[in-house]
N, C-alpha and C. Protein backbone atom coordinates (compact mmCIF):
# COMPACT_ATOMS: atom_id res chain seq x y z
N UNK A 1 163.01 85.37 0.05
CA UNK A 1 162.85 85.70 1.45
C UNK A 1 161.99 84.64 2.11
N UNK A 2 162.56 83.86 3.09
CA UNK A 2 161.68 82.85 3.89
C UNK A 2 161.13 83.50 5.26
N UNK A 3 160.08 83.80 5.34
CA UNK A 3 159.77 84.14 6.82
C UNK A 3 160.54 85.91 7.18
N UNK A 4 161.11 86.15 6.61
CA UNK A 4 161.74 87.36 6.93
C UNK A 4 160.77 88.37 6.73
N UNK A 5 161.18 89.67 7.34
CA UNK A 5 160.71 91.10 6.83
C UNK A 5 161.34 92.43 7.25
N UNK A 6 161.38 92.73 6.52
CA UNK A 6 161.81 93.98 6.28
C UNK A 6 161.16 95.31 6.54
N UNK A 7 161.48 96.42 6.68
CA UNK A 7 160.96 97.76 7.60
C UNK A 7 161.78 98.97 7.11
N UNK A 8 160.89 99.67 6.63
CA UNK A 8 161.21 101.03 5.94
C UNK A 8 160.14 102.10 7.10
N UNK A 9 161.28 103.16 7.78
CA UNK A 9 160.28 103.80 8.42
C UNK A 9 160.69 105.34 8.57
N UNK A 10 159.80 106.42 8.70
CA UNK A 10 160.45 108.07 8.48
C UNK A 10 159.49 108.32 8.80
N UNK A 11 159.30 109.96 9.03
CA UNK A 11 158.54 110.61 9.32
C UNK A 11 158.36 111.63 8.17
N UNK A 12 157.14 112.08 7.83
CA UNK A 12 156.53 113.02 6.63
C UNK A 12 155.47 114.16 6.99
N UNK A 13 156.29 114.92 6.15
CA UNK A 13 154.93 115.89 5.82
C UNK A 13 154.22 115.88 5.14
N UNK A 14 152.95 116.28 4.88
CA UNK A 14 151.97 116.34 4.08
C UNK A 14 151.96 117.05 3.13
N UNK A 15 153.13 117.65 2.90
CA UNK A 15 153.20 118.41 1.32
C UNK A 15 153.73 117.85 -0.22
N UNK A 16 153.37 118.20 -1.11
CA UNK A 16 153.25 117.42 -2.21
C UNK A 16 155.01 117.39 -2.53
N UNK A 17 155.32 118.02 -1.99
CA UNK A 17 157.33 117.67 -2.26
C UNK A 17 158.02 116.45 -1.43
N UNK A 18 157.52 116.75 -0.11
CA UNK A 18 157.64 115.97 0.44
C UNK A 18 156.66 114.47 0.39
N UNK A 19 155.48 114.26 -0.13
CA UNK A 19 155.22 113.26 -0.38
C UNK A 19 156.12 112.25 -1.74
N UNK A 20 156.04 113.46 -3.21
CA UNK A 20 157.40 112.91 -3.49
C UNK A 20 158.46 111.92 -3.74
N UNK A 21 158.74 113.05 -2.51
CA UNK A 21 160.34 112.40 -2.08
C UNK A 21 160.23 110.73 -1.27
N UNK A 22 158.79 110.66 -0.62
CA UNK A 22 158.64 109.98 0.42
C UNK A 22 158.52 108.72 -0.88
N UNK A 23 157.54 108.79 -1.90
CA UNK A 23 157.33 107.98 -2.75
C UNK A 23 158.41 107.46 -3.06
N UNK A 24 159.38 108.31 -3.95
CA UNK A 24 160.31 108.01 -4.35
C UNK A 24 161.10 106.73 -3.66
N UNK A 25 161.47 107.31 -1.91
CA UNK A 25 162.35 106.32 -1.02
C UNK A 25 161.02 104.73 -1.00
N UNK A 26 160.23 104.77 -0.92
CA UNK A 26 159.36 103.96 -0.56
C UNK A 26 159.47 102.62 -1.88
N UNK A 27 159.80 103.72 -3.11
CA UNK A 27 159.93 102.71 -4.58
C UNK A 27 161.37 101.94 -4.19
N UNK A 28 162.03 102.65 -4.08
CA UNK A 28 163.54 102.25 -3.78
C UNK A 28 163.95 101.40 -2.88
N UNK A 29 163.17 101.34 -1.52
CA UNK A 29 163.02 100.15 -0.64
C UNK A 29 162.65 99.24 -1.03
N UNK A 30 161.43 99.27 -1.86
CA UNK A 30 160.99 97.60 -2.13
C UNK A 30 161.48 97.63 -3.30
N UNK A 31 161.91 98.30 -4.54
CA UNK A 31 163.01 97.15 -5.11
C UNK A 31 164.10 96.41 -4.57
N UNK A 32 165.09 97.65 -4.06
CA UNK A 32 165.67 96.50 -2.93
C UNK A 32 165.40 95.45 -2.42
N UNK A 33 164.34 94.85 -1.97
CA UNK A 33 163.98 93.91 -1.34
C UNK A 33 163.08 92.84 -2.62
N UNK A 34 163.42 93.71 -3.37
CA UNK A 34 162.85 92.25 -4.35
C UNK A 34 161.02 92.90 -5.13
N UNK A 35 160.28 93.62 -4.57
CA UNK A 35 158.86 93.49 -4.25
C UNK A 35 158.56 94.00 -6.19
N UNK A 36 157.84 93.24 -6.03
CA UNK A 36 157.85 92.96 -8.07
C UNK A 36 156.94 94.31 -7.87
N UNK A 37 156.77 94.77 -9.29
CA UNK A 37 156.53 96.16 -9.69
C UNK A 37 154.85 96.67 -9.47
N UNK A 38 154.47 95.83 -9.44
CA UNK A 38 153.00 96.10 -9.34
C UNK A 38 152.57 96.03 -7.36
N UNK A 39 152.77 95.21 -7.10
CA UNK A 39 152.78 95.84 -5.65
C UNK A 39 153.41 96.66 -5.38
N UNK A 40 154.64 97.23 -5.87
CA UNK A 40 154.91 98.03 -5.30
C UNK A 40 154.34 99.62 -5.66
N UNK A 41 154.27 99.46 -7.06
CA UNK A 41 153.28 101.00 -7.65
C UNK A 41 151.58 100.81 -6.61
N UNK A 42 151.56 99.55 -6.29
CA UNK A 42 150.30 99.97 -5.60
C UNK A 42 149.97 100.51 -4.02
N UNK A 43 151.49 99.81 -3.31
CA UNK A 43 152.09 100.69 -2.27
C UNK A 43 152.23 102.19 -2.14
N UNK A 44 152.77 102.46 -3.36
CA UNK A 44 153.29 103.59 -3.21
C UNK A 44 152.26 104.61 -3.84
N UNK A 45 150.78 104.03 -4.60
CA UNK A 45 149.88 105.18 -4.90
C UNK A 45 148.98 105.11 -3.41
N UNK A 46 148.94 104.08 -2.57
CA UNK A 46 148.03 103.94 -1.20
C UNK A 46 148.36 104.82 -0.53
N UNK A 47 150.34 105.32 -0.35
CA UNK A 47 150.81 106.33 0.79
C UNK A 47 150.63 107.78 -0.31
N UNK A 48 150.41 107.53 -1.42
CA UNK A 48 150.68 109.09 -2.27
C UNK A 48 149.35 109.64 -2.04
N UNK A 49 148.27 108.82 -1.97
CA UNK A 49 146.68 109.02 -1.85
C UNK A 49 146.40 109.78 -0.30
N UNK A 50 146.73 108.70 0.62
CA UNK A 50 146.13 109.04 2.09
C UNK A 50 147.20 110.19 2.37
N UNK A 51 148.51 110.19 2.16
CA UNK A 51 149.12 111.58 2.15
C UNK A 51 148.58 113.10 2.13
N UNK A 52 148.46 112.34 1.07
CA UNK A 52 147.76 114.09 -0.35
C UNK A 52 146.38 114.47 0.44
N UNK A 53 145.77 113.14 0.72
CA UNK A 53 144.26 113.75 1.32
C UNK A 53 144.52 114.36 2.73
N UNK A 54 145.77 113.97 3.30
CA UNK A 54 145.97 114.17 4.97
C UNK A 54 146.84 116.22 4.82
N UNK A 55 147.13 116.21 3.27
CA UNK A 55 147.87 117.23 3.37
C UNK A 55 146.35 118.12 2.95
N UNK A 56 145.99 117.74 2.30
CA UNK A 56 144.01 118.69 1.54
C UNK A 56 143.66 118.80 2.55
N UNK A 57 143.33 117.67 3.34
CA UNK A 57 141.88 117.89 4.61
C UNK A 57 142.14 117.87 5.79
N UNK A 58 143.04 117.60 6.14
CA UNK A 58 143.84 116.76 7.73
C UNK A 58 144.34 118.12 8.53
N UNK A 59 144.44 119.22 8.04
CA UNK A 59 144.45 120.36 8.90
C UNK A 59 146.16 120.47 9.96
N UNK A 60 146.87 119.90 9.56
CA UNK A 60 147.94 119.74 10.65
C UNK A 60 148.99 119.96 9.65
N UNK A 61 149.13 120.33 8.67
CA UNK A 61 150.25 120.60 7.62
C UNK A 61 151.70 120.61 8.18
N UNK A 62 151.69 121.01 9.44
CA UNK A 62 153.38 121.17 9.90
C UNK A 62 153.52 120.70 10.71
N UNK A 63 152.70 118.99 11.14
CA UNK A 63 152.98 117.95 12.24
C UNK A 63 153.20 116.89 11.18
N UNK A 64 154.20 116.23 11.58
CA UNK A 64 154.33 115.20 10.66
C UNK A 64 153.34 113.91 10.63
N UNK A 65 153.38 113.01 9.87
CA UNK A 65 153.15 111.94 9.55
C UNK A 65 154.32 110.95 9.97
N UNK A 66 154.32 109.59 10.63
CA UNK A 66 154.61 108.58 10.93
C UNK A 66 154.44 107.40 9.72
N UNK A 67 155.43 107.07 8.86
CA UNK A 67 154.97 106.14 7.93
C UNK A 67 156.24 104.85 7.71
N UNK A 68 155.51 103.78 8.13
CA UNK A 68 156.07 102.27 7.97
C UNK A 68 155.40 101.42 6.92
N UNK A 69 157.07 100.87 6.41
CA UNK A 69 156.45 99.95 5.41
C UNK A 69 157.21 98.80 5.35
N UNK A 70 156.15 97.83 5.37
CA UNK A 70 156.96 95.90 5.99
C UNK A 70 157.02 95.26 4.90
N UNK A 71 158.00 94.67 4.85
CA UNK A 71 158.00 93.29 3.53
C UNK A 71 157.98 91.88 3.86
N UNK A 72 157.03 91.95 3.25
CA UNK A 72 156.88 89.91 3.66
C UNK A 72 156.89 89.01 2.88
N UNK A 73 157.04 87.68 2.86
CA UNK A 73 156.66 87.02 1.79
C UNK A 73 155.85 87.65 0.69
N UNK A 74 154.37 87.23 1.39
CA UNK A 74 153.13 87.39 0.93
C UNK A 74 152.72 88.96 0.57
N UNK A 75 153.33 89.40 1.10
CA UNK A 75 152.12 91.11 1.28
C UNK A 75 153.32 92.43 1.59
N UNK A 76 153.19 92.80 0.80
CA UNK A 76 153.56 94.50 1.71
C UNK A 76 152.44 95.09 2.64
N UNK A 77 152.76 95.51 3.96
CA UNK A 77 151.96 96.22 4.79
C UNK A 77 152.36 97.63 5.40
N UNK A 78 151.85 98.73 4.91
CA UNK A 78 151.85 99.81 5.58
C UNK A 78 151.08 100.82 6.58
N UNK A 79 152.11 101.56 7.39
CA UNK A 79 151.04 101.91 8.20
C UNK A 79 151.58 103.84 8.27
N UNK A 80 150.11 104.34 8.59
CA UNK A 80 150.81 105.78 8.25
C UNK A 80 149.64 106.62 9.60
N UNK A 81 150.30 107.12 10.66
CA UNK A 81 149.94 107.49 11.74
C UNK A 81 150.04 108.93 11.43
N UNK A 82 149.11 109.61 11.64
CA UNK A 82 148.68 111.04 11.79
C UNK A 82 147.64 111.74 12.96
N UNK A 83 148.07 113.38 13.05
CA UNK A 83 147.39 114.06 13.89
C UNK A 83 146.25 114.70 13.54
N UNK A 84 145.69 114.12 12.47
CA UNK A 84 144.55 115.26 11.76
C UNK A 84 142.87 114.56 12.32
N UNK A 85 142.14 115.42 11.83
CA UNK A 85 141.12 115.30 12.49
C UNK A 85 140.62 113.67 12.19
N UNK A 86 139.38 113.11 13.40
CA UNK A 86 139.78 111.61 12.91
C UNK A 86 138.65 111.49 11.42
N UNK A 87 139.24 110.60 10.60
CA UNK A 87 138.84 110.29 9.80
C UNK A 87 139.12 108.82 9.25
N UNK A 88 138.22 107.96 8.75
CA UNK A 88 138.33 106.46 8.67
C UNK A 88 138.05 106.15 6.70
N UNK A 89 138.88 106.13 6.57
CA UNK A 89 138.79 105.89 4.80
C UNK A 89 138.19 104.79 4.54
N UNK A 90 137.82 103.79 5.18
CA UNK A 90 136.61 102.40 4.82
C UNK A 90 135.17 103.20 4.87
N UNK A 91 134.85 104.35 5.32
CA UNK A 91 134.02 104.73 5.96
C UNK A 91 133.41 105.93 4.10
N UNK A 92 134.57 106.12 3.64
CA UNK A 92 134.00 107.39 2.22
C UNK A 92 133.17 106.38 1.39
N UNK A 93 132.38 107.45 0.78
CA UNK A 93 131.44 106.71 -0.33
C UNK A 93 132.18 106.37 -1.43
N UNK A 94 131.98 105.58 -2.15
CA UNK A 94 132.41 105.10 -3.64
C UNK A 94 131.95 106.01 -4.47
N UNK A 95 132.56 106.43 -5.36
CA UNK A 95 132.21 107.97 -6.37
C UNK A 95 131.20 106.43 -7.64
N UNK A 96 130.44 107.78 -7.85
CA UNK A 96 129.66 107.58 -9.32
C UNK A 96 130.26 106.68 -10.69
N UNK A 97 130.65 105.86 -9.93
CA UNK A 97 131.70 105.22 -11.29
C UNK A 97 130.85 105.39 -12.36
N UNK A 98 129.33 104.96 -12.82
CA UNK A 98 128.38 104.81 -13.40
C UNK A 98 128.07 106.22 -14.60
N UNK A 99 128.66 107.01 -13.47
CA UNK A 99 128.15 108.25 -14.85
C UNK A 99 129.27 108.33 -15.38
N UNK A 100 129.00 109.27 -16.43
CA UNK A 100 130.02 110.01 -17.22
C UNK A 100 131.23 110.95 -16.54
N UNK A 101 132.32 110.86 -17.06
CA UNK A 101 133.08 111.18 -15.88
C UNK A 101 133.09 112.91 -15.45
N UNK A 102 132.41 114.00 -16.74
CA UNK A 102 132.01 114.98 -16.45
C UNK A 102 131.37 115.52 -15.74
N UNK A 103 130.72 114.48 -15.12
CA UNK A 103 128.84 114.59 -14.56
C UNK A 103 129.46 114.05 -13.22
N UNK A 104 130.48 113.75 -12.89
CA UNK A 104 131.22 112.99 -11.84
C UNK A 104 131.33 114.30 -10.71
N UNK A 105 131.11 114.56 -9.26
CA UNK A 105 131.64 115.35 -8.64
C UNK A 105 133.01 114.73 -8.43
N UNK A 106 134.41 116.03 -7.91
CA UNK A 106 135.42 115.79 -7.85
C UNK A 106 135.53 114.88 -6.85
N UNK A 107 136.57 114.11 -6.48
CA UNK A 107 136.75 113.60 -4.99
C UNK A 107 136.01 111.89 -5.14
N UNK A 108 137.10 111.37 -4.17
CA UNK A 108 136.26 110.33 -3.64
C UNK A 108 136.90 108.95 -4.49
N UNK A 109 137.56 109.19 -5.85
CA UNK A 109 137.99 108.32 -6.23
C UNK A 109 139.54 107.66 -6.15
N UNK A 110 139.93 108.78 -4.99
CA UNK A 110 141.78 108.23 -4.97
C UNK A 110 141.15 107.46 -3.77
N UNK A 111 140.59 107.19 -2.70
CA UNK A 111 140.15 106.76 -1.54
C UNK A 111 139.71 105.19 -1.84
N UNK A 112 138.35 105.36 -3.06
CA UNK A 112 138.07 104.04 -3.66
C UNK A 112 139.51 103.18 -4.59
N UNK A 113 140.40 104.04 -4.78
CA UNK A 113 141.24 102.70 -5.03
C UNK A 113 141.84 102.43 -3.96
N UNK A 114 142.39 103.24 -3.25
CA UNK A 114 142.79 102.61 -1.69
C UNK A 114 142.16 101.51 -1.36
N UNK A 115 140.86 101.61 -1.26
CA UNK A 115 140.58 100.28 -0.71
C UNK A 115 139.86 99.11 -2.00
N UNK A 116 140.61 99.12 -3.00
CA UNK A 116 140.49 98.38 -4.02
C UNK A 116 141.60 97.67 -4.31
N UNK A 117 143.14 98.70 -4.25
CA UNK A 117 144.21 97.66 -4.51
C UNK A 117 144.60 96.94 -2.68
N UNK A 118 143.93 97.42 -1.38
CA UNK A 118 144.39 97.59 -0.57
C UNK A 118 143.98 96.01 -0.24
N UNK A 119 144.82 94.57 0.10
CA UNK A 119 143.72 93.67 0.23
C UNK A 119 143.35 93.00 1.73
N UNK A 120 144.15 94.45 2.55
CA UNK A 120 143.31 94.49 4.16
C UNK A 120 143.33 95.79 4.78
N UNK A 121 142.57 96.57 5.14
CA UNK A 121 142.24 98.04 4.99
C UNK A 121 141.98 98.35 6.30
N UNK A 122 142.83 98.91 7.54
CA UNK A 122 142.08 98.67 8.73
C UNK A 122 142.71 100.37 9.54
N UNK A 123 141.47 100.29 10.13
CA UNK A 123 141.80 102.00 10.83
C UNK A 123 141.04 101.83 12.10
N UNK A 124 142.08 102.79 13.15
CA UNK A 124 141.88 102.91 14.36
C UNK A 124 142.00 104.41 15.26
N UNK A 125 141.16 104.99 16.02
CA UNK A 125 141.85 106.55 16.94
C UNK A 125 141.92 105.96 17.96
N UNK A 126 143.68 105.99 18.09
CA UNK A 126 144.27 106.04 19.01
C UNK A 126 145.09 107.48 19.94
N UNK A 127 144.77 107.80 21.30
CA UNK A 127 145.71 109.12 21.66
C UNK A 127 145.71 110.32 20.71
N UNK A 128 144.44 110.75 20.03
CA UNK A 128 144.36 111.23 19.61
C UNK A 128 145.11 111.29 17.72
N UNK A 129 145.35 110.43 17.70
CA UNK A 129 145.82 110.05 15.94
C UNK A 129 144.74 109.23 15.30
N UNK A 130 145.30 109.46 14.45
CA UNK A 130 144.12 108.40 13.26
C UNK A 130 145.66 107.21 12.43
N UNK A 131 145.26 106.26 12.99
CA UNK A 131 146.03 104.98 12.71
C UNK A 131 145.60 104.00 11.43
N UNK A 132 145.84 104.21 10.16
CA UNK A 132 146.15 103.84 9.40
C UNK A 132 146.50 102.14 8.70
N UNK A 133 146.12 101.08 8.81
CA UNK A 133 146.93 100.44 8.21
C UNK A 133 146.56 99.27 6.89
N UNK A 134 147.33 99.05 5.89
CA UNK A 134 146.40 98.64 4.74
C UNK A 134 147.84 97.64 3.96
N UNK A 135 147.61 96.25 3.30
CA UNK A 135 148.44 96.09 2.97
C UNK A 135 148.09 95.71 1.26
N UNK A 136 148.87 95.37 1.17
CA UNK A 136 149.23 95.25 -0.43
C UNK A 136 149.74 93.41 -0.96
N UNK A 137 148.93 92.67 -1.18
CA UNK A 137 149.06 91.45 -2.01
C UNK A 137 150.33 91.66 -2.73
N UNK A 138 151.42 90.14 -2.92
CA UNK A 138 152.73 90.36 -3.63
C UNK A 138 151.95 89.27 -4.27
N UNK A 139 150.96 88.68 -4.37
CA UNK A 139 150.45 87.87 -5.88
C UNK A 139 149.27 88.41 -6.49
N UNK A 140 148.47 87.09 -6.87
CA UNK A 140 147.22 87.78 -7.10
C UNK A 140 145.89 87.70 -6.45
N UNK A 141 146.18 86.46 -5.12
CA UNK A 141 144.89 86.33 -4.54
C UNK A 141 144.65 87.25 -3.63
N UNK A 142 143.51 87.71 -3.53
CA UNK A 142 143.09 89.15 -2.91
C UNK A 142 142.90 90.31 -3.16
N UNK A 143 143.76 90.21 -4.36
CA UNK A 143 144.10 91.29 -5.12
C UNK A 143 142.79 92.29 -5.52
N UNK A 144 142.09 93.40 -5.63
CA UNK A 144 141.29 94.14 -6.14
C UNK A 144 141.60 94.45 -7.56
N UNK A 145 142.97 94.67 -8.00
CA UNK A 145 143.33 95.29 -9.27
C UNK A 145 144.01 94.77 -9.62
């Protein structure tokens, strides 16, 4: 692909069937398009993560989700627009990596890989949504993981 890109886009719910399914189409797009396996499992745990947390905490269970996903040379970039209360995922604490993982409170660690495999992480409230967008390295510079 020279300069081109590509666009995968639907609307979702926040339920774990429907995230899913959403995964599923999301794997299937970027093989299509080429996107080697590791960006793309890291695509597709970024939308399975902010999903799952938008379906736990986000309070809007039966308004959908808005979710795009671009192919580029360089990077996969997605973006996933929601109505739930605002919330900024650069903004959660990093869990206790340090202790033992028993001694660990729950939570906090699907968020820290978000912005670990994520290698540009950017959020905005707009019109009342919480705007989303984070992309994904197709090599290794930038890379977190």
């Amino acid at each position: 692909m020279t300069g081109l890109q590509l666009r995968f886009e639907t609307d979702t719910l926040a339920t774990p069937q429907a995230i899913s399914d959403l995964t599923d189409e999301v794997m299937a797009f970027l093989d299509r398009q080429g996107v080697e396996v590791r960006a793309a499992h890291h695509t597709a745990l970024v939308l399975n993560e902010v999903l799952t947390n938008l379906g736990t905490h986000g309070e809007c269970p039966n308004r959908p989700a808005r979710v795009s996903v671009t192919v580029a040379p360089d990077k996969v970039t997605g973006e996933i627009i929601d109505k739930g209360p605002p919330f900024d995922p650069r903004l959660a604490p990093d869990p206790a990596l340090d202790a033992a993982a028993n001694d660990r409170p729950i939570g906090g660690l699907g968020l820290y890989l978000v912005r670990k495999l994520s290698c540009t992480l950017e959020y905005a409230r707009r019109n009342d949504e919480n705007c989303m967008t984070f992309a994904i390295s197709r090599g290794t510079i930038g890379q977190g993981m």
